[in-house]
Protein backbone atom coordinates (compact mmCIF):
# COMPACT_ATOMS: atom_id res chain seq x y z
CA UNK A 1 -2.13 0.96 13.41
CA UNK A 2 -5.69 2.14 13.38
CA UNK A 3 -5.47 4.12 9.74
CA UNK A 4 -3.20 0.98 8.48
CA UNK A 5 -6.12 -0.99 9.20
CA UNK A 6 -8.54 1.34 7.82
CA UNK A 7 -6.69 1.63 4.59
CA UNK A 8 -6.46 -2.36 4.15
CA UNK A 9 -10.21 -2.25 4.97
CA UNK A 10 -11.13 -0.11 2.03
CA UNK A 11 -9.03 -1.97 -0.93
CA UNK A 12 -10.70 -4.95 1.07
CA UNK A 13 -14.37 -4.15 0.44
CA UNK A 14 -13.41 -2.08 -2.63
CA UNK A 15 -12.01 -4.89 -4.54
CA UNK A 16 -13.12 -7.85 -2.70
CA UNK A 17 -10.06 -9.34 -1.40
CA UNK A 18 -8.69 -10.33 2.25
CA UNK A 19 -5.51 -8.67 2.72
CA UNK A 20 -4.49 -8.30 6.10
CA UNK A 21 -1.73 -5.46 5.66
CA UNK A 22 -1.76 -3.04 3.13
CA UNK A 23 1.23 -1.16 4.81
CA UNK A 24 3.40 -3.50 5.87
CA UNK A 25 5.91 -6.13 3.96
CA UNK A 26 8.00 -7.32 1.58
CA UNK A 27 6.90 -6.66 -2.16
CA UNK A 28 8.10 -8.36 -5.06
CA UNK A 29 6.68 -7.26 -8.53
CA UNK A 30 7.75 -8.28 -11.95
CA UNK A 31 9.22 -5.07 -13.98
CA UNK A 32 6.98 -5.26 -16.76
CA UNK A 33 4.61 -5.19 -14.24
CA UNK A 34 5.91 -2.24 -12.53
CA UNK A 35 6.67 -0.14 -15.64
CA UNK A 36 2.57 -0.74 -16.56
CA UNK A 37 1.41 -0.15 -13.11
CA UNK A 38 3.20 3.93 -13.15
CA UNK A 39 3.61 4.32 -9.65
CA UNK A 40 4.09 7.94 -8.81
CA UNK A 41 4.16 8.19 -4.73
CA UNK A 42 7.52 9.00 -3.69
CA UNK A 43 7.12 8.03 0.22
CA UNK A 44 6.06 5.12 1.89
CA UNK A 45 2.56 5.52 0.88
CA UNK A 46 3.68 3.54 -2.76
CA UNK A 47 2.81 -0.29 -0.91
CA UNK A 48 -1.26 1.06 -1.06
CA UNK A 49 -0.58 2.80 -4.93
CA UNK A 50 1.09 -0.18 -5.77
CA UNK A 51 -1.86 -2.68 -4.08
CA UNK A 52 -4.55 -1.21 -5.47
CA UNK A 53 -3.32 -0.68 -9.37
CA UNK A 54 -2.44 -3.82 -9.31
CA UNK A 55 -5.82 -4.94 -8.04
CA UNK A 56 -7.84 -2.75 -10.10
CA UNK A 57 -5.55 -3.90 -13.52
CA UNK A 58 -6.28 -7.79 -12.74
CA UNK A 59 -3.02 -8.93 -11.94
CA UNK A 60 -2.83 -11.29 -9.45
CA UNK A 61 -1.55 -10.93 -6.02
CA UNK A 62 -0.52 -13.03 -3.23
CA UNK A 63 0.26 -12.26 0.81
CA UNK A 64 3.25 -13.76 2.41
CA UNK A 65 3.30 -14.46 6.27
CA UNK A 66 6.04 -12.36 7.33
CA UNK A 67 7.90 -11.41 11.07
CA UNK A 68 9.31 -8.10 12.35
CA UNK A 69 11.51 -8.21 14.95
CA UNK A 70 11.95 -4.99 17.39
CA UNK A 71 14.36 -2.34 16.30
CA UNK A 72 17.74 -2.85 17.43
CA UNK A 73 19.36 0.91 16.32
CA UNK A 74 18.66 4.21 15.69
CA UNK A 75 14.78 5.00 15.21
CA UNK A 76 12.31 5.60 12.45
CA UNK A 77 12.81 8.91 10.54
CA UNK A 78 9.19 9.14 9.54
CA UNK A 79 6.44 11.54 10.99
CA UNK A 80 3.11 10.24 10.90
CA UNK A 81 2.09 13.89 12.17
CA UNK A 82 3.55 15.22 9.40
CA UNK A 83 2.70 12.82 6.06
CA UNK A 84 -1.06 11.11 7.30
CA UNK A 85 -3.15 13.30 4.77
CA UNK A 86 -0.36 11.78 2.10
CA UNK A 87 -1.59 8.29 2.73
CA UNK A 88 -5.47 9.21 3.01
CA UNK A 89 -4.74 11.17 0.01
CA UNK A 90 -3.54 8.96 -2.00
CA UNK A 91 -5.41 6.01 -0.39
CA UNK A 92 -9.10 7.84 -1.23
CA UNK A 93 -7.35 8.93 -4.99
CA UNK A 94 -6.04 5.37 -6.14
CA UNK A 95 -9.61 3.83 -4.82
CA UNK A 96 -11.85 5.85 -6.01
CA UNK A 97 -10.60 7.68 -9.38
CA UNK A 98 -10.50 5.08 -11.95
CA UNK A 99 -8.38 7.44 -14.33
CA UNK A 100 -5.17 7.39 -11.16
């Protein structure tokens, strides 16, 4: 939860907006949208690619209160131990390279 909040802290102050979850949620984009924005990650990292090209292009953007209940089967397949430099990789690269 820490880096979650560290990554919604930096599009924060970067683009000065409130979100309160970069990482977490339902998205819903328009295609033409999506085709302009040319998302490229291929893992769960996509919500911050997808946040902060859209953020960076002007379009607007809008949270929506939202509830997780606790797992009731089988358990995540994803390794934070093995993909973290993915999302500070691509969290420092979409902020900071204006070409990305």
């Amino acid at each position: 939860m820490v880096g979650s909040d560290i990554i919604t802290l930096g599009i924060n102050y970067r683009f000065d907006v409130r979100l309160t979850d970069s990482q977490n949620g339902f998205r819903a984009i328009r295609t033409d949208v999506a085709r302009r924005l040319g998302l490229r990650e291929d893992i769960t990292s996509i919500e911050q690619e997808m946040i902060i090209k859209t953020l960076r292009r002007g379009y607007r953007m809008a949270e929506v209160p939202a509830h997780e209940y606790a797992r009731r089967h089988g358990t995540s397949n994803i390794k934070l131990s093995r993909v973290w430099f993915r999302y500070v990789y691509s969290w420092l690269k979409y902020l900071f390279l204006p070409w990305t």
